[in-house]
C-alpha atoms as a PDB file:
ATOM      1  CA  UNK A   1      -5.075  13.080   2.573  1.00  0.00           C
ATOM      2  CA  UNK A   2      -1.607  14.288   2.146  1.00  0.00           C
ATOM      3  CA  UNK A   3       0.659  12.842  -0.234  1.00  0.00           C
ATOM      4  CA  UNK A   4       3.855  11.290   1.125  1.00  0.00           C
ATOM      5  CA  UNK A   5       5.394   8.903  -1.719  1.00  0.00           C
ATOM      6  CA  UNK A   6       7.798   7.146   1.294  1.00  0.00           C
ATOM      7  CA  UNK A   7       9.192   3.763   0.202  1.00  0.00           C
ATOM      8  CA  UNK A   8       8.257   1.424   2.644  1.00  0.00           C
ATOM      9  CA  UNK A   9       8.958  -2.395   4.050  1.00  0.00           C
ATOM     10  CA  UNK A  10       6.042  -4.584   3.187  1.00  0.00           C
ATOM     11  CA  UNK A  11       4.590  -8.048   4.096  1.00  0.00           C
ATOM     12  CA  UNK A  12       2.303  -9.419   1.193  1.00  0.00           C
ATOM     13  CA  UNK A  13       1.080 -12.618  -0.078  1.00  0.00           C
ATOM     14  CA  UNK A  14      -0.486 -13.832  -3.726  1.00  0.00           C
ATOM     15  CA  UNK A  15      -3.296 -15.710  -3.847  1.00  0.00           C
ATOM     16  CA  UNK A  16      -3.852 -18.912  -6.073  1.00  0.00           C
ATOM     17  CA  UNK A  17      -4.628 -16.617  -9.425  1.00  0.00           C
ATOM     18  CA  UNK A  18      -2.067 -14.199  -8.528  1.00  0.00           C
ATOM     19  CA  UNK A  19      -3.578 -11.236  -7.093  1.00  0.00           C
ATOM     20  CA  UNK A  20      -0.581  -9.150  -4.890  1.00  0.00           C
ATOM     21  CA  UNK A  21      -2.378  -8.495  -1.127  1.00  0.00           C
ATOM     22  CA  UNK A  22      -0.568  -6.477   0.999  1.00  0.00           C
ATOM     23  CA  UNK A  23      -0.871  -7.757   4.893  1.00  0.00           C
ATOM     24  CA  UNK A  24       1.253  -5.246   7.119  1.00  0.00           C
ATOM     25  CA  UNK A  25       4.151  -2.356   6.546  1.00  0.00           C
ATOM     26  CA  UNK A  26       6.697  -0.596   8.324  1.00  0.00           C
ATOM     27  CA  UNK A  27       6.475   3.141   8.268  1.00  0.00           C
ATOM     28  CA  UNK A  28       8.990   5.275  10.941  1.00  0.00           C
ATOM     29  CA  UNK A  29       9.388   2.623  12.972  1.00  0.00           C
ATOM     30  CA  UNK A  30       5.900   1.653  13.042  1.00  0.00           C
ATOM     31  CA  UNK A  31       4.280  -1.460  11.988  1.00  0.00           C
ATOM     32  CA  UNK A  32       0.926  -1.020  10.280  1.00  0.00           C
ATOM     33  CA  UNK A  33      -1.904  -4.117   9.934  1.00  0.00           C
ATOM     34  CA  UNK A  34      -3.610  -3.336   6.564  1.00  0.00           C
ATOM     35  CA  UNK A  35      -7.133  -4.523   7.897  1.00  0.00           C
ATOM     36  CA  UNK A  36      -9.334  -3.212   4.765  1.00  0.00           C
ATOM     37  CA  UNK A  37      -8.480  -3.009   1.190  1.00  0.00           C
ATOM     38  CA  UNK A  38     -11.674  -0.654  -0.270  1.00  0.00           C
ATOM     39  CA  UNK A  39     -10.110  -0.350  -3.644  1.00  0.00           C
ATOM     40  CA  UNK A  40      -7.375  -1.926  -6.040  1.00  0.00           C
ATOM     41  CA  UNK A  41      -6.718  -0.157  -9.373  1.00  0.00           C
ATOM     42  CA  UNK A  42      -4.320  -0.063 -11.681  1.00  0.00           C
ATOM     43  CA  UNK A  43      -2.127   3.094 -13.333  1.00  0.00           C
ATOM     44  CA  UNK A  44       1.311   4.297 -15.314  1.00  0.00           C
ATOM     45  CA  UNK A  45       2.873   7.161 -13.360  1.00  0.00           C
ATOM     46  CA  UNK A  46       6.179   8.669 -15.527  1.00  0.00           C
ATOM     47  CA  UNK A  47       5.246   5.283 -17.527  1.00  0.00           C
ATOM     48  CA  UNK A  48       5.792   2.783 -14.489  1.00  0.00           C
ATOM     49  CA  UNK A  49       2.996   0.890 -14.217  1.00  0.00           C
ATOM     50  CA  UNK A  50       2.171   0.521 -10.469  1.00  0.00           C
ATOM     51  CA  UNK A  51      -0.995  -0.955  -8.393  1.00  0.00           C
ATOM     52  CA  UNK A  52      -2.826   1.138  -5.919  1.00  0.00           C
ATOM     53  CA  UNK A  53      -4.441   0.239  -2.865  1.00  0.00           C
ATOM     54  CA  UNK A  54      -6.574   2.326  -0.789  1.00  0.00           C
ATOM     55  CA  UNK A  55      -7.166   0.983   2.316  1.00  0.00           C
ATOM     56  CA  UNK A  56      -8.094   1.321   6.013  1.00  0.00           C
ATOM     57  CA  UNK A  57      -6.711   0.427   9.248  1.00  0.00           C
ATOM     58  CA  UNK A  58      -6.571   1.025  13.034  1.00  0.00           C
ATOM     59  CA  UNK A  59      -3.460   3.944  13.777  1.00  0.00           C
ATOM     60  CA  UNK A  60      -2.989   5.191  17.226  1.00  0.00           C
ATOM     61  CA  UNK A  61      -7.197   4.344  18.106  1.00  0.00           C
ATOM     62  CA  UNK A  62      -8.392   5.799  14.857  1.00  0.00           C
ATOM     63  CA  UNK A  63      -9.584   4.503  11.737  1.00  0.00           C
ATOM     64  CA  UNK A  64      -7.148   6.137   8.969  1.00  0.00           C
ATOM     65  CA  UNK A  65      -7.419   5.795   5.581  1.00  0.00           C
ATOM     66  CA  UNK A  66      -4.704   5.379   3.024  1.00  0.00           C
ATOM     67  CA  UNK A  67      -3.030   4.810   0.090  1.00  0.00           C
ATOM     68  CA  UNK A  68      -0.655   1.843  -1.152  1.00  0.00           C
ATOM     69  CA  UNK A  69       1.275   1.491  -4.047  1.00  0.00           C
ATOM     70  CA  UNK A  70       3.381  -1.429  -5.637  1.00  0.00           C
ATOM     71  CA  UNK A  71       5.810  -0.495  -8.579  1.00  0.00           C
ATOM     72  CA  UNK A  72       5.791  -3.527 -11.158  1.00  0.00           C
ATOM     73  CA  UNK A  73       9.009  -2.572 -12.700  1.00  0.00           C
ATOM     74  CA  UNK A  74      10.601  -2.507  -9.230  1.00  0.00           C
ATOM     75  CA  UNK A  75       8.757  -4.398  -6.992  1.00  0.00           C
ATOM     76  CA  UNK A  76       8.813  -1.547  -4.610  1.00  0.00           C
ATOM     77  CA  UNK A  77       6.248  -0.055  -2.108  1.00  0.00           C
ATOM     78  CA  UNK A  78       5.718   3.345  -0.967  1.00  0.00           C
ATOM     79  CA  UNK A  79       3.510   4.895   1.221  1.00  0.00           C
ATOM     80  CA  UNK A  80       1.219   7.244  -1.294  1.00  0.00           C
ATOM     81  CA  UNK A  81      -1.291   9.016   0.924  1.00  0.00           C
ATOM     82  CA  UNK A  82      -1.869   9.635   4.074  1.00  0.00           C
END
């Protein structure tokens, strides 16, 4: 995978004990369905604590894997991995 670190427009939702689920982003003009979340984990990058999300969807007629991640301090989104 190659790393990207794009901020990106995201569609999530929490559930009833508060987990953060992201549903769909925006990426160049594209709109991605996040269809699989394989892993969520938790770390500090430059001390910001941030949840990642590796996940898997259907781009272009291909299963791609890739990698989410939600800054706490910020509430922002980028694009990690691709």
């Amino acid at each position: 995978m190659k790393v990207v670190m794009a901020p990106i427009e995201m569609i999530a939702w929490f559930d009833i004990p508060g987990m953060l689920r992201p549903i769909r982003f925006r990426h160049d003009g594209n709109v991605v369905k996040v269809e699989q979340i394989i892993r969520m984990s938790e770390e500090k990058l430059a001390g910001n604590r941030m949840k990642v999300y590796e996940c898997q969807s259907e781009i272009n007629g291909q299963m791609k894997r890739f990698e989410l991640k939600f800054e706490l301090g910020t509430c922002k989104w980028f694009l990690f991995k691709i």
